[in-house]
Each structure stands twice: as C-alpha cells, then as structure tokens.
N, C-alpha and C. Protein backbone atom coordinates (compact mmCIF):
# COMPACT_ATOMS: atom_id res chain seq x y z
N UNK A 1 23.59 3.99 42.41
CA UNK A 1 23.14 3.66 41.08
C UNK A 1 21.87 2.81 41.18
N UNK A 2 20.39 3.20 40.37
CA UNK A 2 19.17 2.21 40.40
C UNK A 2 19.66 1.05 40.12
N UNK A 3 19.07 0.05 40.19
CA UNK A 3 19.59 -1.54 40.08
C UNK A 3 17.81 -1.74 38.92
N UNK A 4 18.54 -2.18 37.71
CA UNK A 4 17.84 -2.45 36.85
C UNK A 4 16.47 -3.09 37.04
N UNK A 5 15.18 -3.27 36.45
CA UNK A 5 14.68 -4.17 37.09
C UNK A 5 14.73 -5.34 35.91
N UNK A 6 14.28 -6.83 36.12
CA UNK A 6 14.06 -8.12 35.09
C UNK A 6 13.20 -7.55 34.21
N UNK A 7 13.76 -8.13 33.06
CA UNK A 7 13.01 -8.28 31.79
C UNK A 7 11.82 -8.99 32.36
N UNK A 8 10.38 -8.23 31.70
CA UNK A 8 9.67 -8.86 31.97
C UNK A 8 8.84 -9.70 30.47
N UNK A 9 8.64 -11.16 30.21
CA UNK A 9 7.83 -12.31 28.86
C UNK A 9 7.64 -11.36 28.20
N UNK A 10 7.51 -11.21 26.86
CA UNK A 10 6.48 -10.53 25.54
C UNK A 10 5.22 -10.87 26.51
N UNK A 11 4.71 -10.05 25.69
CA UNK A 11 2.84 -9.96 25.57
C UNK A 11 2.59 -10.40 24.36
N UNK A 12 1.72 -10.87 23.97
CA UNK A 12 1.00 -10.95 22.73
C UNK A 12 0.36 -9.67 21.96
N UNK A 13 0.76 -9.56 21.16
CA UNK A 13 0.60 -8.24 20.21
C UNK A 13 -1.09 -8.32 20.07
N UNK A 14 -2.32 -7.68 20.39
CA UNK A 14 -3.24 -7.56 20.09
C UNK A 14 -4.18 -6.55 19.53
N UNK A 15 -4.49 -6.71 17.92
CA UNK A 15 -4.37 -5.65 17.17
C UNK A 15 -6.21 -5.29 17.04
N UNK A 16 -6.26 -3.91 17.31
CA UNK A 16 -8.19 -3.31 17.48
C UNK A 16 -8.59 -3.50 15.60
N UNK A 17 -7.79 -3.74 14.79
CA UNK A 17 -7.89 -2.92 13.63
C UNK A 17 -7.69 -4.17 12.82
N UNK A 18 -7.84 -4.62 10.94
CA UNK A 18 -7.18 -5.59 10.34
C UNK A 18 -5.80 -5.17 10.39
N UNK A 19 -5.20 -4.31 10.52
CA UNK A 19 -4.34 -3.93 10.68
C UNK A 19 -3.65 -2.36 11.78
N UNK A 20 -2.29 -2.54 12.16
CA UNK A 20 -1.70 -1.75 13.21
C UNK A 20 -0.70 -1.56 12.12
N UNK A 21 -0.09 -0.14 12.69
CA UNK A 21 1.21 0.56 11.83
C UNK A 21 2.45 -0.39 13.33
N UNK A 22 3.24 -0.64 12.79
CA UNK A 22 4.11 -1.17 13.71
C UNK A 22 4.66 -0.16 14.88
N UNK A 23 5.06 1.04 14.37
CA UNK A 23 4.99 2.48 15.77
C UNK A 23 4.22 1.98 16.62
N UNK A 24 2.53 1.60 16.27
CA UNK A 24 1.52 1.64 17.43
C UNK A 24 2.14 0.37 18.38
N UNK A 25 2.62 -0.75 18.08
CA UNK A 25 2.73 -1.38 18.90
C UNK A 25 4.04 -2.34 19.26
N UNK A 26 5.07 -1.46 18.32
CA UNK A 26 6.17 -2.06 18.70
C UNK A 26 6.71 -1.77 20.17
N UNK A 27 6.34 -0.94 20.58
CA UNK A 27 6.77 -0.86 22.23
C UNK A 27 5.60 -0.77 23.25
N UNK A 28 5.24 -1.45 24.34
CA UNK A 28 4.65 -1.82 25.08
C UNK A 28 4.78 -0.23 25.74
N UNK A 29 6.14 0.01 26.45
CA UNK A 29 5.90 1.02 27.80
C UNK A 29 7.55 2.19 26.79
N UNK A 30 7.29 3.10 27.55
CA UNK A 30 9.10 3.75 27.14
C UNK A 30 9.81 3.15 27.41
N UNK A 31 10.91 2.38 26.48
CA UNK A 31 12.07 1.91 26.95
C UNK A 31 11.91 0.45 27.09
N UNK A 32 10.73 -0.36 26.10
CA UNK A 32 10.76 -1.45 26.52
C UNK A 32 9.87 -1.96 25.25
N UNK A 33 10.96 -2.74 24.41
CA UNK A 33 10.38 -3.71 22.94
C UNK A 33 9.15 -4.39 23.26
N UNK A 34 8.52 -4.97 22.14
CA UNK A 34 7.67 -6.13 22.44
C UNK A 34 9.09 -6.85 21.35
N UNK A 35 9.32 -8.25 21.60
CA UNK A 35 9.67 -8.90 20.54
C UNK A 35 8.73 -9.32 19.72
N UNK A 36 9.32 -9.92 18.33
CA UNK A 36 8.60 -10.67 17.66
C UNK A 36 9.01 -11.64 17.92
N UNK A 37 8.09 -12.26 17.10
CA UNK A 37 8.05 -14.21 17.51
C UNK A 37 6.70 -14.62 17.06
N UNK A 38 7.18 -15.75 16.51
CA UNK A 38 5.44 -16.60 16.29
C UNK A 38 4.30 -16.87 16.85
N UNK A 39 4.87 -16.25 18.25
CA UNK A 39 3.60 -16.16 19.12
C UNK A 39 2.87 -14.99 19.35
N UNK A 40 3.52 -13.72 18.95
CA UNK A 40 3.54 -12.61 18.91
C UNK A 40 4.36 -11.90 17.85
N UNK A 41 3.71 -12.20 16.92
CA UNK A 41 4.61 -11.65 15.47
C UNK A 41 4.20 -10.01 15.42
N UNK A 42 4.50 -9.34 14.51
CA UNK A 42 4.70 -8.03 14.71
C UNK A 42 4.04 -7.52 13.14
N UNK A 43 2.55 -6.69 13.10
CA UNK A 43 1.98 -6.56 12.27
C UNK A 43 2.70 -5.63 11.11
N UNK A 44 2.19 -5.77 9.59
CA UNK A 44 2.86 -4.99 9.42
C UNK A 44 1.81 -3.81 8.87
N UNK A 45 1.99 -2.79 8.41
CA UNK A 45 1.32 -1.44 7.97
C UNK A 45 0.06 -1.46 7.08
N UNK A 46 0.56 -2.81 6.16
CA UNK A 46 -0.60 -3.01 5.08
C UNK A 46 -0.66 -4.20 4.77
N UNK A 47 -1.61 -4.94 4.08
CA UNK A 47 -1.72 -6.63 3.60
C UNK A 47 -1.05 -6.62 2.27
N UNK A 48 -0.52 -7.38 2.29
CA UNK A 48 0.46 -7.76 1.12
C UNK A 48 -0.56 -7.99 -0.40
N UNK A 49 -0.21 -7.37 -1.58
CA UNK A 49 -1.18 -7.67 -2.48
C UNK A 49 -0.98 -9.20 -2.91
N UNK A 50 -2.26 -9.79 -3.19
CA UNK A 50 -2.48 -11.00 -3.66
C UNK A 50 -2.93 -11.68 -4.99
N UNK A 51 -3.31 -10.85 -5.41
CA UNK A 51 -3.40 -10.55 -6.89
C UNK A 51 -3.39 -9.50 -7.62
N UNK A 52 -2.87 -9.81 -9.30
CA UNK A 52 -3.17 -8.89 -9.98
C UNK A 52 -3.63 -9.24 -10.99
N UNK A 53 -4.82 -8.12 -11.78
CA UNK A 53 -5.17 -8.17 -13.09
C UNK A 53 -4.83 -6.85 -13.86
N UNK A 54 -4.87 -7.09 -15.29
CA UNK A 54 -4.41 -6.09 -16.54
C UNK A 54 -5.68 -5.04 -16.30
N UNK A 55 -4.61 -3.81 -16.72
CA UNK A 55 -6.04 -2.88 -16.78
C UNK A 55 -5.85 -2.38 -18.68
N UNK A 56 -6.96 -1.33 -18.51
CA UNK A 56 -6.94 -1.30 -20.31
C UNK A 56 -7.18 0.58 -20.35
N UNK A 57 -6.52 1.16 -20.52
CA UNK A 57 -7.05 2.26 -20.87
C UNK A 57 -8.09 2.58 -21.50
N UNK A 58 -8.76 3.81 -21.24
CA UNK A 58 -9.95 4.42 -21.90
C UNK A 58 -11.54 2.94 -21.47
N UNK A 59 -11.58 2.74 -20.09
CA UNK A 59 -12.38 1.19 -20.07
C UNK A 59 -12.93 1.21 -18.99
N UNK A 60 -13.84 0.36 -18.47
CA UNK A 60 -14.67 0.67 -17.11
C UNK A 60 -14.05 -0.34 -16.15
N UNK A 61 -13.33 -0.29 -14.80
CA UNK A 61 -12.66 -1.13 -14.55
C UNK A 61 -13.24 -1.30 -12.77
N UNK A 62 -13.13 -2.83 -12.65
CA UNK A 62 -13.32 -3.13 -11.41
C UNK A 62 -12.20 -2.76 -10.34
N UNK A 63 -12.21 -1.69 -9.63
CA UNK A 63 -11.05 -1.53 -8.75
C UNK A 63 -10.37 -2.36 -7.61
N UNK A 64 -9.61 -2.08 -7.93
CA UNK A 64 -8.45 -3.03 -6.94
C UNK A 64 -8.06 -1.96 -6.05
N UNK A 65 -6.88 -2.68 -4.99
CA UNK A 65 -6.42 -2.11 -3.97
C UNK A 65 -5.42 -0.79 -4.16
N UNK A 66 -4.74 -0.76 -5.27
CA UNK A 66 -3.88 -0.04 -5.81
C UNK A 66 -3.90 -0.14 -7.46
N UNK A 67 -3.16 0.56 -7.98
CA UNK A 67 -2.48 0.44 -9.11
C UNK A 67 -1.29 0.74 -9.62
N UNK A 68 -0.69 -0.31 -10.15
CA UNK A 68 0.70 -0.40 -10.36
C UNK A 68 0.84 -0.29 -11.78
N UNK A 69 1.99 1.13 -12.36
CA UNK A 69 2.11 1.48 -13.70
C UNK A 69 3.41 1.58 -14.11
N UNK A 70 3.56 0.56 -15.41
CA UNK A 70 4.97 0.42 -15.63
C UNK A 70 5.26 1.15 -17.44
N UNK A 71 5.67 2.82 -17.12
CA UNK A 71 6.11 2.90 -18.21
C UNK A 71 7.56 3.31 -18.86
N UNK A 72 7.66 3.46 -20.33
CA UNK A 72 8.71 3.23 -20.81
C UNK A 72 8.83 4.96 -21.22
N UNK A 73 8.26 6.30 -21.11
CA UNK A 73 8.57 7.38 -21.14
C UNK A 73 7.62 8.27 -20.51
N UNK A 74 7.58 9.30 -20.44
CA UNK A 74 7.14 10.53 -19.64
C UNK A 74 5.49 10.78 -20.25
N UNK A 75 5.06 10.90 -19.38
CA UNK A 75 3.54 11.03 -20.02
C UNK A 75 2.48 11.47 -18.66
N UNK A 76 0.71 11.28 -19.33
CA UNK A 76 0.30 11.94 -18.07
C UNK A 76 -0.77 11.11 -18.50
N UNK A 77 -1.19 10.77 -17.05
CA UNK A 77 -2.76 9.93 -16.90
C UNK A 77 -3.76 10.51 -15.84
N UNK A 78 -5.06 10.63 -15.99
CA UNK A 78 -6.14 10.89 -15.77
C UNK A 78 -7.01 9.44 -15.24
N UNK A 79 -6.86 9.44 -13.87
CA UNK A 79 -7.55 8.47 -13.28
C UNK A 79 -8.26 8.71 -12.45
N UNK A 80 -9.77 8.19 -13.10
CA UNK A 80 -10.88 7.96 -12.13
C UNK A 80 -11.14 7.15 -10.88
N UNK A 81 -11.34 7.51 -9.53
CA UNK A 81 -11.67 6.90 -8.37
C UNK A 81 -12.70 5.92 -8.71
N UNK A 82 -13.33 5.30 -7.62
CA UNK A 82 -14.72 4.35 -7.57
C UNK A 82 -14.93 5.56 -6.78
N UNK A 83 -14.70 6.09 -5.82
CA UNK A 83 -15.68 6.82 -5.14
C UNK A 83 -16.32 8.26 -6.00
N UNK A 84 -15.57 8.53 -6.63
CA UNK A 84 -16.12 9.56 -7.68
C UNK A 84 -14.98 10.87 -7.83
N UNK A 85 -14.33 11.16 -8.66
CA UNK A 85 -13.32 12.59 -8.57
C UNK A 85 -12.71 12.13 -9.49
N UNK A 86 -11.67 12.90 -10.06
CA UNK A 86 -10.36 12.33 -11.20
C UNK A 86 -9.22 12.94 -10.57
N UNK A 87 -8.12 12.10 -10.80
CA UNK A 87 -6.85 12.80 -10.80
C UNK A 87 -6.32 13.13 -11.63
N UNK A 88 -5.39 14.10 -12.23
CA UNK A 88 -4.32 13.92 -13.36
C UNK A 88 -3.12 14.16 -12.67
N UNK A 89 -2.11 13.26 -13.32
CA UNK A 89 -1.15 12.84 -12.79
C UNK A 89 0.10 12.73 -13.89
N UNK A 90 1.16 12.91 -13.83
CA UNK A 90 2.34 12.76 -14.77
C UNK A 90 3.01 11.53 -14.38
N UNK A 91 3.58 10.64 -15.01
CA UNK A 91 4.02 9.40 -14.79
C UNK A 91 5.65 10.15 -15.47
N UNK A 92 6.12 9.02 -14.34
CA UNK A 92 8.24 9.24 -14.72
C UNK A 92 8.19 7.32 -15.51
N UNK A 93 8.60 7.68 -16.35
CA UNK A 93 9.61 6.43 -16.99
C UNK A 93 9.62 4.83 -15.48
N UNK A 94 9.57 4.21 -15.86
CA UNK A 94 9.85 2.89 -14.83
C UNK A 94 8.73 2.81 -13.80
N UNK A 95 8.54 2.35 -12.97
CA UNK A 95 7.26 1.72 -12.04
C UNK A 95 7.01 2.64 -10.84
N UNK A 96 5.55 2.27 -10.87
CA UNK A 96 5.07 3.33 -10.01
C UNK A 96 3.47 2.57 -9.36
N UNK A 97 3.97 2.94 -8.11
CA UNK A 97 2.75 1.89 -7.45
C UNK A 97 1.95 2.62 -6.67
N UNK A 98 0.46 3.14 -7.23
CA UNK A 98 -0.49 4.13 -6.10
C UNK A 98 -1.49 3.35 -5.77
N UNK A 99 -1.98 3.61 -4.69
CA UNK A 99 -2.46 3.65 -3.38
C UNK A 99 -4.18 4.01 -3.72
N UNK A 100 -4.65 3.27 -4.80
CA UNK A 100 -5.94 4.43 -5.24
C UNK A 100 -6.87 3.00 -5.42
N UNK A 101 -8.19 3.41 -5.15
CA UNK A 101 -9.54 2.09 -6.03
C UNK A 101 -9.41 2.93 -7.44
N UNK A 102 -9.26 2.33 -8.63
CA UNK A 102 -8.95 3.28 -9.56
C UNK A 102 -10.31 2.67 -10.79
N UNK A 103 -11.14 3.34 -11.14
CA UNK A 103 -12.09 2.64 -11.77
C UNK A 103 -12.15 2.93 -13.55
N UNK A 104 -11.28 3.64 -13.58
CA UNK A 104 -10.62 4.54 -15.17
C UNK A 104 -9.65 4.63 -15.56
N UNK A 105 -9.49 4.76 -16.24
CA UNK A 105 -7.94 5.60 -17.30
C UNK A 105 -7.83 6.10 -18.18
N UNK A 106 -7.57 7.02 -17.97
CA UNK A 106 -7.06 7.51 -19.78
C UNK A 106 -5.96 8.23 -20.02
N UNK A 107 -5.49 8.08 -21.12
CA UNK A 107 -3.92 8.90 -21.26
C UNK A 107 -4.34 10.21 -21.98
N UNK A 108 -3.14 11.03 -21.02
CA UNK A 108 -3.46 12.52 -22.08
C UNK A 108 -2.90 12.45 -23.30
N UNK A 109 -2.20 11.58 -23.85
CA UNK A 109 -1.42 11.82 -25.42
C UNK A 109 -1.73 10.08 -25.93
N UNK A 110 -2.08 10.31 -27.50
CA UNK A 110 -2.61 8.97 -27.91
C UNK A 110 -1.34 8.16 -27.97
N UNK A 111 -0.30 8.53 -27.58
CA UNK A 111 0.89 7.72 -28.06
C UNK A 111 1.57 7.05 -27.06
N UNK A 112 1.13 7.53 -25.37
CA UNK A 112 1.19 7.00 -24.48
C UNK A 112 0.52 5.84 -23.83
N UNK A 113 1.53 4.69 -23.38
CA UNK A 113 0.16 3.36 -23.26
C UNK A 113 1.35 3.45 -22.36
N UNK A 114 1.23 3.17 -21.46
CA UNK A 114 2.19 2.51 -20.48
C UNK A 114 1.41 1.34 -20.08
N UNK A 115 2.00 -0.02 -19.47
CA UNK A 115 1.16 -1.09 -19.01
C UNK A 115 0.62 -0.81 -17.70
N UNK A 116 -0.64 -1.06 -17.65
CA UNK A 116 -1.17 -0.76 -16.38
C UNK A 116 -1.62 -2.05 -15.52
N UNK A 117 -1.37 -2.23 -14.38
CA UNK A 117 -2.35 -3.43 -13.14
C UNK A 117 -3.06 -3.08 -12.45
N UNK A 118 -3.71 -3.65 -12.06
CA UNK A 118 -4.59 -3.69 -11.11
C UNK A 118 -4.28 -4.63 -9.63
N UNK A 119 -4.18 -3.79 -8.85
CA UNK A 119 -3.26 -5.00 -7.70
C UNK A 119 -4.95 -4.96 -6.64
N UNK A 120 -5.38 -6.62 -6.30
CA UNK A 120 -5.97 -6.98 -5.39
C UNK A 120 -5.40 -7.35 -3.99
C-alpha cells in the first residue's frame, strides 16, 4: 500500500484578475484544497454590489453594474445597453436581478411600472 505523503501549509491565493471564479483556484494540484483563511481567503466570482440608485422609465440613465427589477405582474421591458443594442425582455412577477450596464427603459404596456434599481 503507497504511504500517504504530509499535508503540505496553504499557499496564498494569488489572483491575475480583480477577480478569480473560485474553480480557478480552489485547488492548487488534483486532489489537494487550498484552505481558506485570512491569510488566504478564497475569492469570490463577483464584487458584492455597493450601492443602489432608483431608475425611472422612459429616461436617460447612468449605468450601473446590474439591474435589479421588482415587479408585481407579467409584463415586458425594452432595455437599452451603454454600449449600444436593445433587449426586449418579459419580466415574471417578483425580483429579478440582470447582469447588464443598462442606460434605458421602457415598458411595452403603459400600465406596467414595475420598480426598477440600479445596482453600483
């Protein structure tokens, strides 16, 4: 039978990027963790949002990191990038958090307002 070899200290997690997906560097070699620890904490996928501001439909808007939309029935929104394109999109009832610089809005039906943020 091989005779195991010693655990060998953590390394210090050292990340090329503002951020690492935790896959990239939760394991050093096959078969062998990095721990976490305060000396070597363990990145996570994305930066946590730190602020938010109101957005306004039909309005010219400074984009944020995402946008987070909280509505109360079924409807469809048309949102403009900063980089330039539109989406249209159908929204479900209750919260919904995308991943977009969003520099627009508008609803396809005048009766739809759902509250919209802006997450920094």
């Amino acid at each position: 039978m091989p005779q195991a070899l010693p655990p060998s200290p953590p390394k210090p997690i050292q990340t090329p990027a503002p951020y690492v997906t935790p896959s990239a560097v939760a394991f050093e070699q096959a078969g062998e963790a990095i721990t976490a620890s305060a000396a070597s904490p363990l990145p996570i996928g994305e930066v946590s949002y730190r602020a938010a501001r109101p957005a306004a439909l039909d309005s010219v808007l400074e984009p944020g990191r995402a946008l987070a939309i909280v509505a109360q029935q079924h409807g469809r929104l048309s949102l403009t990038l900063e980089g330039g394109g539109t989406i249209d999109l159908p929204v479900e009832p209750g919260l919904t958090v995308l991943p977009f610089a969003v520099a627009g809005i508008s609803a396809g039906a005048p009766d739809f307002a759902p509250a919209l943020t802006l997450l920094d």
